[in-house]
N, C-alpha and C. Protein backbone atom coordinates (compact mmCIF):
# COMPACT_ATOMS: atom_id res chain seq x y z
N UNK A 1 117.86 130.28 -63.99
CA UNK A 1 119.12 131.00 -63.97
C UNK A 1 119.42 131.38 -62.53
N UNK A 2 120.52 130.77 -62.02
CA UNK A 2 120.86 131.54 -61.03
C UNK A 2 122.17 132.44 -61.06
N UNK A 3 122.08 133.62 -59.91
CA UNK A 3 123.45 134.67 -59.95
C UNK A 3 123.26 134.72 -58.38
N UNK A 4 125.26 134.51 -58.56
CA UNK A 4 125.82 134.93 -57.44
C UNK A 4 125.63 136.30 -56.76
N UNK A 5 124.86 136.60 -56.21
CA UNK A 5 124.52 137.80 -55.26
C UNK A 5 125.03 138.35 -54.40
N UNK A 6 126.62 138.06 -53.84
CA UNK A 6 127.26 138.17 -52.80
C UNK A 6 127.79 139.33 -53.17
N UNK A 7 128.25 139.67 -54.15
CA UNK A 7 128.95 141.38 -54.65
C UNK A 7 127.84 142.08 -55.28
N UNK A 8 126.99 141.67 -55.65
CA UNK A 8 126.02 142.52 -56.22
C UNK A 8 125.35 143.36 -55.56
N UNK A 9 125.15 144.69 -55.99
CA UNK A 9 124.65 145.85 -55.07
C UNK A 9 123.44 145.78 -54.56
N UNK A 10 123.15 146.36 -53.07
CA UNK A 10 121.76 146.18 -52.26
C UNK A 10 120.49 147.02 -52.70
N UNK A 11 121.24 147.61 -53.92
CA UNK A 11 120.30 148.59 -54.80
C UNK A 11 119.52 147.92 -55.95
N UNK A 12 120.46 147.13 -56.44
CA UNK A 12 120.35 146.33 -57.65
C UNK A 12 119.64 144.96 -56.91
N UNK A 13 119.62 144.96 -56.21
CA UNK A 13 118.99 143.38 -55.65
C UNK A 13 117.45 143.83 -55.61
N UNK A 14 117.16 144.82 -54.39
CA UNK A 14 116.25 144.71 -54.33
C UNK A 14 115.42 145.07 -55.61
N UNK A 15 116.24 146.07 -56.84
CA UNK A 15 115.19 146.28 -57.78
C UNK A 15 115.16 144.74 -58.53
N UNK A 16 115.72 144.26 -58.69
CA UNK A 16 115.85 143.00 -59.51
C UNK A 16 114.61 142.03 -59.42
N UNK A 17 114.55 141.35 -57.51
CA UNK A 17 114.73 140.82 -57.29
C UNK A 17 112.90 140.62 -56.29
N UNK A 18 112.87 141.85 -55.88
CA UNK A 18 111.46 142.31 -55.36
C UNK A 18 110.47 142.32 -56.10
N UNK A 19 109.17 141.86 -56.27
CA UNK A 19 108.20 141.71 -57.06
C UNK A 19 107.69 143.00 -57.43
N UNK A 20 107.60 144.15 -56.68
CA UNK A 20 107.14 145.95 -57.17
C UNK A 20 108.91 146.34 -57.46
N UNK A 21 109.95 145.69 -57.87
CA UNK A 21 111.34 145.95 -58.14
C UNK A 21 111.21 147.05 -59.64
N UNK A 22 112.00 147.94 -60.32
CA UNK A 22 111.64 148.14 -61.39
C UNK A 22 112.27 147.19 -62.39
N UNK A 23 113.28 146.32 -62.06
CA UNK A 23 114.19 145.26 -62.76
C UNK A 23 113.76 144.23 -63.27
N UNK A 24 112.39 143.69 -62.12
CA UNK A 24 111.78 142.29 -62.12
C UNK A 24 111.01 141.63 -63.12
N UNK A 25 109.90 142.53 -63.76
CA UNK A 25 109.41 141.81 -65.15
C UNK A 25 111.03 141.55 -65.97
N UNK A 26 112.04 142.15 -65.88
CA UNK A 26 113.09 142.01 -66.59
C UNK A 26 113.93 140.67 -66.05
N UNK A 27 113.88 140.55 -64.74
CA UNK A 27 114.94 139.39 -64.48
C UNK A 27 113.29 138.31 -64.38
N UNK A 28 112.65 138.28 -64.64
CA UNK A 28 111.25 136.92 -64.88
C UNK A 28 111.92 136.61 -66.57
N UNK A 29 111.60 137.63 -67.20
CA UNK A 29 111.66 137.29 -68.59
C UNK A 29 112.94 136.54 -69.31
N UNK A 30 113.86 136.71 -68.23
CA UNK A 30 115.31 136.33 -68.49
C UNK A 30 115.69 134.61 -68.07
N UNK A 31 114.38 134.35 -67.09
CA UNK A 31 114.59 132.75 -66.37
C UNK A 31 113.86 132.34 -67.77
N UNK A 32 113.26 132.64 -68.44
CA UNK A 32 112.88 131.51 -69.23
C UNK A 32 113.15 131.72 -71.21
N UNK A 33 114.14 132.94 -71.17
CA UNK A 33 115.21 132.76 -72.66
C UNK A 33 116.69 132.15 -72.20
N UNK A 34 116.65 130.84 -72.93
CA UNK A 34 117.62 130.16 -73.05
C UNK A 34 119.18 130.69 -73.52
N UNK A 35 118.91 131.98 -73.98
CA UNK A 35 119.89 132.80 -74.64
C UNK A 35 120.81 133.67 -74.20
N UNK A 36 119.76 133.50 -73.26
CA UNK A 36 120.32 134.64 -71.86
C UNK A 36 121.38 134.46 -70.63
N UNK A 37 122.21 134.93 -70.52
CA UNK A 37 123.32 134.54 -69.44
C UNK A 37 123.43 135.89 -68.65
N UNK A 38 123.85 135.98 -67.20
CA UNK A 38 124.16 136.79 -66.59
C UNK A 38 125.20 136.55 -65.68
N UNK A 39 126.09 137.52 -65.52
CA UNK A 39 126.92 137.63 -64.66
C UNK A 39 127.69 138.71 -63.33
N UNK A 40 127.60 138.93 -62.05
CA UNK A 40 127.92 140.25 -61.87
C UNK A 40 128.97 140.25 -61.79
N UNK A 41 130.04 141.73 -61.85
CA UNK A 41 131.05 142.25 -61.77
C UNK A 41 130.71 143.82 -61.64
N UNK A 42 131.74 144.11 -60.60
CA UNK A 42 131.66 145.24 -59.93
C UNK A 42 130.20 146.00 -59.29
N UNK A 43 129.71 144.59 -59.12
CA UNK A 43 128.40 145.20 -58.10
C UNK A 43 127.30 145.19 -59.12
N UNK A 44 127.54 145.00 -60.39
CA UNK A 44 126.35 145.53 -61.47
C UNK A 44 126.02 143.66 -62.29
N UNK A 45 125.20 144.61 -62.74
CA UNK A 45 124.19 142.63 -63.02
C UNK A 45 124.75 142.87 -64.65
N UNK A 46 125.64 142.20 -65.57
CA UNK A 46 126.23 142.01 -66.92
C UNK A 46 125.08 141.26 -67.61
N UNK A 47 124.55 141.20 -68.75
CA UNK A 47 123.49 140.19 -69.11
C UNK A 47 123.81 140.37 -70.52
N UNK A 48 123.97 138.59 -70.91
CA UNK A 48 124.92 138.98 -72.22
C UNK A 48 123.64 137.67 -73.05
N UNK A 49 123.65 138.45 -74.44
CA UNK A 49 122.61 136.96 -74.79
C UNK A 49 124.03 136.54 -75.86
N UNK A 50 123.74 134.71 -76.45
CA UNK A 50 124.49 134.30 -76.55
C UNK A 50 125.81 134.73 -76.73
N UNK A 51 126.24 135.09 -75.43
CA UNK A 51 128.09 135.30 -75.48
C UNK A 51 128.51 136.72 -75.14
N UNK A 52 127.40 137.65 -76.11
CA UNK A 52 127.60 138.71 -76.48
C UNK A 52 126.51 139.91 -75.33
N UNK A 53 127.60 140.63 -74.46
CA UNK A 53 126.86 141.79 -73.89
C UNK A 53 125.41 142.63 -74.36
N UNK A 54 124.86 142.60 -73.67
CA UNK A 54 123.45 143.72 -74.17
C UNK A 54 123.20 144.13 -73.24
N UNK A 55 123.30 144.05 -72.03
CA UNK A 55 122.94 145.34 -70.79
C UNK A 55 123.70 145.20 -69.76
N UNK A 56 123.73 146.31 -68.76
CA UNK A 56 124.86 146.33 -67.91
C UNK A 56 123.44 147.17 -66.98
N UNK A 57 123.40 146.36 -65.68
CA UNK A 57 122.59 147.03 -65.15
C UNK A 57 123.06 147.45 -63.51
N UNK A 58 122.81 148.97 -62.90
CA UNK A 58 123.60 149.21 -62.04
C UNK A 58 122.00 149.49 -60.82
N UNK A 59 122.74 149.76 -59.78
CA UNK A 59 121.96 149.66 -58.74
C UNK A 59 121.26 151.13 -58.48
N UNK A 60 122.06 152.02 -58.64
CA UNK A 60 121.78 153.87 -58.58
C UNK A 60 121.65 154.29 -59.71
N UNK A 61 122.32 154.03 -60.86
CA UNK A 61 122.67 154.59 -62.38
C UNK A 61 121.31 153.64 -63.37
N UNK A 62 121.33 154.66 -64.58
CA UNK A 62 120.15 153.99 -65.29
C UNK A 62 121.34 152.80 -65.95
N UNK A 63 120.29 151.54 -66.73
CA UNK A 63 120.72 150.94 -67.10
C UNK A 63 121.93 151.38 -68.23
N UNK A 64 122.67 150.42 -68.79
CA UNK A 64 123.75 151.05 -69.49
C UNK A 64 123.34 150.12 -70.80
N UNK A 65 123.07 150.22 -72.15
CA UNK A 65 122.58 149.06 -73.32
C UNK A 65 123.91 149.35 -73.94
N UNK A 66 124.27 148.33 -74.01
CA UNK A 66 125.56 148.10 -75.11
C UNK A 66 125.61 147.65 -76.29
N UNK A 67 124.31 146.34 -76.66
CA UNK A 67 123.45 146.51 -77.51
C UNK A 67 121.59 146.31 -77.72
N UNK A 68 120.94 146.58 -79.05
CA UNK A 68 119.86 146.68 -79.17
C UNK A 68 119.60 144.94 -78.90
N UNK A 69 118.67 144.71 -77.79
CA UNK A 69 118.07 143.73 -77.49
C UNK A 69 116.49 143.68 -77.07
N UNK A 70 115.44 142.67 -77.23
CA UNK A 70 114.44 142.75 -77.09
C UNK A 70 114.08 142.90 -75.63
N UNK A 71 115.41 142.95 -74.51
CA UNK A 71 115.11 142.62 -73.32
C UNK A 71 115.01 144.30 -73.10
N UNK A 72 115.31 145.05 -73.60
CA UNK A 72 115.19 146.83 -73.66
C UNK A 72 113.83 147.10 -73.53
N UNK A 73 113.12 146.13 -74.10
CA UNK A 73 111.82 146.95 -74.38
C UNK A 73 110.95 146.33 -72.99
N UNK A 74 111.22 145.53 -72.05
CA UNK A 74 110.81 145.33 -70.87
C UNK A 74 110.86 146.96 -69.94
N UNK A 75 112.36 147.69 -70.26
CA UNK A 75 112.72 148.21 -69.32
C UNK A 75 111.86 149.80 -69.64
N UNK A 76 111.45 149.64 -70.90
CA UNK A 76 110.64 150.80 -71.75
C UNK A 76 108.96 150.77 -71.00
């Protein structure tokens, strides 16, 4: 999976994206479900499994769950 990183926040990158990140077991687990799509807008990482939104993740702010997904329990 790749994401465009050019608007995405320098907060949200490095947690994402850095191996001690708090994001990163979360964006590993996401390269290898097929189900999984991401997109950013307004600086924040969108991660929708097939089609449908399940987290909204921001760079300063806790994550935002829009719905119950198994990718929650990474962030637990």
């Amino acid at each position: 999976m790749t994401v465009d990183t050019s608007n995405m926040c320098s907060h949200l990158q490095r947690k994402l994206f850095e191996v001690d990140g708090v994001y990163h077991p979360l964006w590993v687990s996401m390269q290898d479900d097929a189900e999984v799509t991401a997109v950013v807008r307004s600086r924040q990482l969108h991660i929708y499994r097939n089609g449908k939104k399940v987290l909204v993740l921001a760079g300063k702010s806790a994550p935002k769950v829009i719905r119950e997904d198994k990718l929650h329990d990474i962030l637990h």
